[in-house]
PDB file of N, CA and C in Angstrom:
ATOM      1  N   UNK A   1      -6.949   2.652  -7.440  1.00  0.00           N
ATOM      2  CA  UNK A   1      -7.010   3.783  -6.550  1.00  0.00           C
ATOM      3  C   UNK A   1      -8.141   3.622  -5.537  1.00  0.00           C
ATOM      4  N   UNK A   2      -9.156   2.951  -6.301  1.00  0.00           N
ATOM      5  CA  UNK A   2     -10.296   2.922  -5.026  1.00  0.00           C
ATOM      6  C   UNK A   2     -10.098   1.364  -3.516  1.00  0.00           C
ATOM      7  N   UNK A   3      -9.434   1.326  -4.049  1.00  0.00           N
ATOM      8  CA  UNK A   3      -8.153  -0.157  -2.862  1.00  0.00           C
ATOM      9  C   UNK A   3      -7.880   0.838  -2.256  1.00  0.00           C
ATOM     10  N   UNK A   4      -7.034   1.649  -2.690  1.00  0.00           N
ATOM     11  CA  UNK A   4      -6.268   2.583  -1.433  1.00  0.00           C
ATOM     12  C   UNK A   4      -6.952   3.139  -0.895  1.00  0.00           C
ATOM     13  N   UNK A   5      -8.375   3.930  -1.305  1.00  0.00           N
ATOM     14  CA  UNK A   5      -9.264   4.675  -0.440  1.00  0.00           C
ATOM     15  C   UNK A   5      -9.839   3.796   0.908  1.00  0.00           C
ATOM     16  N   UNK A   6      -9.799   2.587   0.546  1.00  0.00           N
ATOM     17  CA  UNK A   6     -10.610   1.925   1.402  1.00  0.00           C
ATOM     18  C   UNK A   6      -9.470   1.696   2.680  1.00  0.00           C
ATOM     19  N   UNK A   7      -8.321   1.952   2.465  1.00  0.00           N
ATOM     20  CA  UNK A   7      -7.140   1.529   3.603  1.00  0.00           C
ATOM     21  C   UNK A   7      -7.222   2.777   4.380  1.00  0.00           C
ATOM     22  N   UNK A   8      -7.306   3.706   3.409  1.00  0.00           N
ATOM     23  CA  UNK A   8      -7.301   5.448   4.323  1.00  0.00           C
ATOM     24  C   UNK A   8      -8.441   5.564   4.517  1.00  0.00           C
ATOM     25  N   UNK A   9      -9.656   5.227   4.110  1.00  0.00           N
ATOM     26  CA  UNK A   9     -10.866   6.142   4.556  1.00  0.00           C
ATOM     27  C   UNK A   9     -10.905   6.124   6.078  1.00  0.00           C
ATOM     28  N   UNK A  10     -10.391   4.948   7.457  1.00  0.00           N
ATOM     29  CA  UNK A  10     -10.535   5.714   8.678  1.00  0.00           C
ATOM     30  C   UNK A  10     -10.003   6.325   9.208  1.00  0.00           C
ATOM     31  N   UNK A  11      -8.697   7.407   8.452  1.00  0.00           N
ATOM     32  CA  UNK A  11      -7.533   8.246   8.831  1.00  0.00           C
ATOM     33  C   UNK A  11      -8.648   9.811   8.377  1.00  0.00           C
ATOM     34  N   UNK A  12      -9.417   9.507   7.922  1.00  0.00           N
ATOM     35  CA  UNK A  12      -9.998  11.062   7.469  1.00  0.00           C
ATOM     36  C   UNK A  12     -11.361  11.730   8.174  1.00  0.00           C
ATOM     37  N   UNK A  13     -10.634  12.736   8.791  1.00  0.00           N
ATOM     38  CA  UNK A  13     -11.114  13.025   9.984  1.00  0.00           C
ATOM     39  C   UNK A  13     -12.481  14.274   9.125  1.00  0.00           C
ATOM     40  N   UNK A  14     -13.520  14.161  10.174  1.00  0.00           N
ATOM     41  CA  UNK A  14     -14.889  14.483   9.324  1.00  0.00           C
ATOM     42  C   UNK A  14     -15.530  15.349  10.687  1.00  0.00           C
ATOM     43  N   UNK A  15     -16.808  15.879  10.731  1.00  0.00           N
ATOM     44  CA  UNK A  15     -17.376  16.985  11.398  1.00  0.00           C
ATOM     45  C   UNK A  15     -17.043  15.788  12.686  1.00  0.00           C
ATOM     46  N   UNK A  16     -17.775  14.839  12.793  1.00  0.00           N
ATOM     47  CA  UNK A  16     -17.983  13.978  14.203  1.00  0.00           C
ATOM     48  C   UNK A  16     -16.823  12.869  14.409  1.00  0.00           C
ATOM     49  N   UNK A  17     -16.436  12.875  13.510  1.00  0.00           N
ATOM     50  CA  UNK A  17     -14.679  12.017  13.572  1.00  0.00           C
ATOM     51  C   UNK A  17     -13.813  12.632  13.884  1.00  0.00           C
ATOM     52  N   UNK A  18     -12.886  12.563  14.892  1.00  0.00           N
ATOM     53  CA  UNK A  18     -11.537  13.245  15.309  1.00  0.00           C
ATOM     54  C   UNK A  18     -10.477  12.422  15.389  1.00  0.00           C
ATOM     55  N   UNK A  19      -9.466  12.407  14.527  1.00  0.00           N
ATOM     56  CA  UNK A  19      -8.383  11.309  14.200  1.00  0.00           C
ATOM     57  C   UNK A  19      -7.702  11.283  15.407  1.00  0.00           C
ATOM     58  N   UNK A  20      -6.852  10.211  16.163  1.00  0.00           N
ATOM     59  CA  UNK A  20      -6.139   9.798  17.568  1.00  0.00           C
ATOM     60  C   UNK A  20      -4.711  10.076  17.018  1.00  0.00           C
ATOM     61  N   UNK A  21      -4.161  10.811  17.864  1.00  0.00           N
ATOM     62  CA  UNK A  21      -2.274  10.600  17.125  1.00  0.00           C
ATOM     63  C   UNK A  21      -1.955   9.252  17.203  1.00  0.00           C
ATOM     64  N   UNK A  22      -2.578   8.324  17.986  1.00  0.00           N
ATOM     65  CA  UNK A  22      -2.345   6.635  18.300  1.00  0.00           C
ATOM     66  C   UNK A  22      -3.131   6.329  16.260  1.00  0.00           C
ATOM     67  N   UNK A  23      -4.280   6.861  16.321  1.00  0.00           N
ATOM     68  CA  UNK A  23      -4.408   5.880  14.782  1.00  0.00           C
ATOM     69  C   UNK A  23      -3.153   6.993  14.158  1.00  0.00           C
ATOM     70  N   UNK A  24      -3.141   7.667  14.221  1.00  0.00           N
ATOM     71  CA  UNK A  24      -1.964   7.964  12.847  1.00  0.00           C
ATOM     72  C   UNK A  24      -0.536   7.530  12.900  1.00  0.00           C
ATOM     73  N   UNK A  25      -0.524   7.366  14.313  1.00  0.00           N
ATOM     74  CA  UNK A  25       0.860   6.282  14.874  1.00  0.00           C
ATOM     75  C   UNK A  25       0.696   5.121  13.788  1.00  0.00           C
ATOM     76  N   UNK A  26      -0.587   4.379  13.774  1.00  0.00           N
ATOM     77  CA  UNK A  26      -0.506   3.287  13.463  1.00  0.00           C
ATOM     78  C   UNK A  26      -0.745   3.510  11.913  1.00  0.00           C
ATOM     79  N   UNK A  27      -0.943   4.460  11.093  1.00  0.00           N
ATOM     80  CA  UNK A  27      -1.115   4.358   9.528  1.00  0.00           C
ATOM     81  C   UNK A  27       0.147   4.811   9.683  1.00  0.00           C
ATOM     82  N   UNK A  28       0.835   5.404   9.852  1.00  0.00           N
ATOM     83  CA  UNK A  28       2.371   5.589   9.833  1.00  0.00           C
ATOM     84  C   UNK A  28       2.991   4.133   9.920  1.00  0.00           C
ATOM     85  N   UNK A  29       2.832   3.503  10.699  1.00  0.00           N
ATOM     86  CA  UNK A  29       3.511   2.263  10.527  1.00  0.00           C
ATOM     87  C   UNK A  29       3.058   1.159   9.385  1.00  0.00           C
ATOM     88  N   UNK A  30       2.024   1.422   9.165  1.00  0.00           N
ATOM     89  CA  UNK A  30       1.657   0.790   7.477  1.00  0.00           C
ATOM     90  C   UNK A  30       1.605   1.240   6.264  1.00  0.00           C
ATOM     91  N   UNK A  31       2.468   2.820   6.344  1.00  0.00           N
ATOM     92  CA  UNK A  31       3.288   3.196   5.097  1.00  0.00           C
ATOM     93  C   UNK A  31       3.599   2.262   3.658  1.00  0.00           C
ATOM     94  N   UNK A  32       4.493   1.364   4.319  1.00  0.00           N
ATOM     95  CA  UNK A  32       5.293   1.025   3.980  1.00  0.00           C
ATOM     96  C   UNK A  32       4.515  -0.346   3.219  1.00  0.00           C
ATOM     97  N   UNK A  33       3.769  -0.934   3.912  1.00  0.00           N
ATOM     98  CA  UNK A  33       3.052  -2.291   3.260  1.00  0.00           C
ATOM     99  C   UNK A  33       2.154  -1.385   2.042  1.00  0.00           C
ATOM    100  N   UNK A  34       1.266  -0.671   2.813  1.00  0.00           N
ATOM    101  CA  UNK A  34       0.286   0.089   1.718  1.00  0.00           C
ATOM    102  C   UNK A  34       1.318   0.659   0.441  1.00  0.00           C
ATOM    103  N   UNK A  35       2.777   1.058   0.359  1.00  0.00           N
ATOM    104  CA  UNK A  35       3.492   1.209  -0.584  1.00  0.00           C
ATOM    105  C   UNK A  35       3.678  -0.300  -1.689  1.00  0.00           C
ATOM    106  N   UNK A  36       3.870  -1.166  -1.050  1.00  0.00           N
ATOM    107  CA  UNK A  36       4.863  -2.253  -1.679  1.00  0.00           C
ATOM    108  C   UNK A  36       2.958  -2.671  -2.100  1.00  0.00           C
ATOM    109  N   UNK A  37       2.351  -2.583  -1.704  1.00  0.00           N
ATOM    110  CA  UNK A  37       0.879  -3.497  -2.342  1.00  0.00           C
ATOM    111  C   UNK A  37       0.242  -2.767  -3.467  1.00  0.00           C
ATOM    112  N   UNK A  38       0.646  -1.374  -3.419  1.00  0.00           N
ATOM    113  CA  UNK A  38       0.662  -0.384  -4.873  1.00  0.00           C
ATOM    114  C   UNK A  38       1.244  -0.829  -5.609  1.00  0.00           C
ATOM    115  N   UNK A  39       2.708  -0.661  -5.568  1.00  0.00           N
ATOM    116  CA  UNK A  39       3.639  -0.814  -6.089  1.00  0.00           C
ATOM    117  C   UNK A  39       3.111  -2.485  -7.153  1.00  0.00           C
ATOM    118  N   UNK A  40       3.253  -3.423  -6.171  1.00  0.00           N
ATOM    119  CA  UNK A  40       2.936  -4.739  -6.729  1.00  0.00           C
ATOM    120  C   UNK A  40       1.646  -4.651  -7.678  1.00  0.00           C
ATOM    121  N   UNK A  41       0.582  -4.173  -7.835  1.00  0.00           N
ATOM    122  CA  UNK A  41      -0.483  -4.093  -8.519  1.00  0.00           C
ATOM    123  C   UNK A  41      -0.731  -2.870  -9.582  1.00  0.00           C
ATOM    124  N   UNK A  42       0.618  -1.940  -9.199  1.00  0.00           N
ATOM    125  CA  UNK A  42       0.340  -1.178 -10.634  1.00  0.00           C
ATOM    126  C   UNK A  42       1.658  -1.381 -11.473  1.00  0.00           C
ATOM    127  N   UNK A  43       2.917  -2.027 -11.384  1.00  0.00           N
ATOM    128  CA  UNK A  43       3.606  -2.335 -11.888  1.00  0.00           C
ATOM    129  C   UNK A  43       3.443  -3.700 -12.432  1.00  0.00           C
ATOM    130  N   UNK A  44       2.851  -4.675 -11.414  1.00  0.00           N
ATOM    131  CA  UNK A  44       2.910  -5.680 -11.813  1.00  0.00           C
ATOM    132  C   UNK A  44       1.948  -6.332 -12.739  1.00  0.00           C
ATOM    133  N   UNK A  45       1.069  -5.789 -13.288  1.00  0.00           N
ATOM    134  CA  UNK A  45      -0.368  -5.736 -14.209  1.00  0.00           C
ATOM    135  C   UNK A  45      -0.011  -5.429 -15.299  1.00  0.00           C
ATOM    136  N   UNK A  46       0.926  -5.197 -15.646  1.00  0.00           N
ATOM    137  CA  UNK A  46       1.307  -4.343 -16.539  1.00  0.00           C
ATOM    138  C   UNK A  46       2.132  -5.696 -17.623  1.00  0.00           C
ATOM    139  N   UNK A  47       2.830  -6.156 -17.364  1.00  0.00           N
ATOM    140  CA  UNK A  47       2.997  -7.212 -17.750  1.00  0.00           C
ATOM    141  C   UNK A  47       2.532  -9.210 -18.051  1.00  0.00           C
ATOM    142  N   UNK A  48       3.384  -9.806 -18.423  1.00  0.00           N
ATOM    143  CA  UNK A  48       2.648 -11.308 -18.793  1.00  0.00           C
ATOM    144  C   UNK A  48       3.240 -11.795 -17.874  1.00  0.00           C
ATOM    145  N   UNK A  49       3.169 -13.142 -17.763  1.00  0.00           N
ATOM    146  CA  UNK A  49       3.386 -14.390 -16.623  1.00  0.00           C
ATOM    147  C   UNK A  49       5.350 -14.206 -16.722  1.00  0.00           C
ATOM    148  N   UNK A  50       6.081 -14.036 -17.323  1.00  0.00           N
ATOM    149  CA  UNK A  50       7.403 -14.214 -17.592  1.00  0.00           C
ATOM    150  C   UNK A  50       8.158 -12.942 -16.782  1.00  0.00           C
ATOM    151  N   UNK A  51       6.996 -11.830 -17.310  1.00  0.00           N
ATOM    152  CA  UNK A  51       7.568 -10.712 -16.610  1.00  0.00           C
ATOM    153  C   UNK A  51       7.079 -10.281 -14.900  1.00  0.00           C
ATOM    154  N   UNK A  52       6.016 -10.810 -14.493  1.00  0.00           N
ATOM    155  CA  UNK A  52       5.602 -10.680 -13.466  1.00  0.00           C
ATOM    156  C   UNK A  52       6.845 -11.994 -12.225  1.00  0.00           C
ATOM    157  N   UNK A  53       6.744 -13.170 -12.949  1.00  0.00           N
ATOM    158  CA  UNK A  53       7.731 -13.805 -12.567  1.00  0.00           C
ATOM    159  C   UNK A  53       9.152 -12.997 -11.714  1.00  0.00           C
ATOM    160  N   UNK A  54      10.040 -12.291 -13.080  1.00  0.00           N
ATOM    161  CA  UNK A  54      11.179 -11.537 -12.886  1.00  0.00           C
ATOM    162  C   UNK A  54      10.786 -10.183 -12.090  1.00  0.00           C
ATOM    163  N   UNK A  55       9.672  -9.802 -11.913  1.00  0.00           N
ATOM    164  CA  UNK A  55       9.409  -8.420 -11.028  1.00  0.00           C
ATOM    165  C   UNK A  55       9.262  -8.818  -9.921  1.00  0.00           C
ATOM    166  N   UNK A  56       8.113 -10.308  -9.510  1.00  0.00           N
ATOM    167  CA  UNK A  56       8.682 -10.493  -8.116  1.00  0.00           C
ATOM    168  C   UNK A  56      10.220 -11.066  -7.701  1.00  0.00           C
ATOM    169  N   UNK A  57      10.438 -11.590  -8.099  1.00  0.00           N
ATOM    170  CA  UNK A  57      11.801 -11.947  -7.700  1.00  0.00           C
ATOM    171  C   UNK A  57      13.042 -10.583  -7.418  1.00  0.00           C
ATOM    172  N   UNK A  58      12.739  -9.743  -8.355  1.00  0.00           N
ATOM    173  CA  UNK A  58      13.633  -8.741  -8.024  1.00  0.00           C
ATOM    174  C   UNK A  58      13.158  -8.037  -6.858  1.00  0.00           C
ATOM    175  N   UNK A  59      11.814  -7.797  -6.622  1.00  0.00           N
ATOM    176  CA  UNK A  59      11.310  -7.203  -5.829  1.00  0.00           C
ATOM    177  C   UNK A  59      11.894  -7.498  -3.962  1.00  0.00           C
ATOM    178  N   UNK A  60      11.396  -8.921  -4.454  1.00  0.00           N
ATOM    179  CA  UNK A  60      12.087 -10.018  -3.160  1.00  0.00           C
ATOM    180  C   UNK A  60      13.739  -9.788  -2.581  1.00  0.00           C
ATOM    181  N   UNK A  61      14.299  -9.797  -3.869  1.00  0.00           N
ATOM    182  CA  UNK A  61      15.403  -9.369  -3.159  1.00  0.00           C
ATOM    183  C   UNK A  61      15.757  -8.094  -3.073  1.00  0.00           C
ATOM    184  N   UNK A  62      15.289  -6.878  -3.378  1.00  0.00           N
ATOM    185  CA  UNK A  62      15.166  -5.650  -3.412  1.00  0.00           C
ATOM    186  C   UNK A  62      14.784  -5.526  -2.073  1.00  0.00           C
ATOM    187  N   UNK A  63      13.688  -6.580  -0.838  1.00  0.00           N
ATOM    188  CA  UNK A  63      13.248  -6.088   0.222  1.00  0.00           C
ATOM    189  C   UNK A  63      14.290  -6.330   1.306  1.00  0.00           C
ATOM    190  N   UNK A  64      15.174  -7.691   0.667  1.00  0.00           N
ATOM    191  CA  UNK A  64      16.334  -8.747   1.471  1.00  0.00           C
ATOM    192  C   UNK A  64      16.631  -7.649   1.869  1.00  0.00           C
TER     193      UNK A  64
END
């Protein structure tokens, strides 16, 4: 969880910070990576070398 803070902490707008609709344009468009790099590190930890094997591979073609 503290990985992900570090991807969002410059989306969080503070007394002297005012977020750009251009940066949230652009964390909007990295949705999707910041999903699949979760995804890969809390599913994929979870298992041994055999099963991490078969999770990427499904994954891979899950993105095809």
């Amino acid at each position: 969880m503290r990985i992900m803070n570090c991807f969002f902490l410059p989306y969080i707008e503070t007394e002297g910070i005012k977020i750009q609709p251009e940066q949230l344009d652009q964390l909007e468009g990295n949705l999707e990576s910041l999903f699949i790099y979760s995804l890969v590190w809390s599913i994929g930890c979870t298992t041994d070398y055999d099963g991490r094997k078969r999770f990427s591979d499904y994954l891979k073609n899950l993105m095809v």
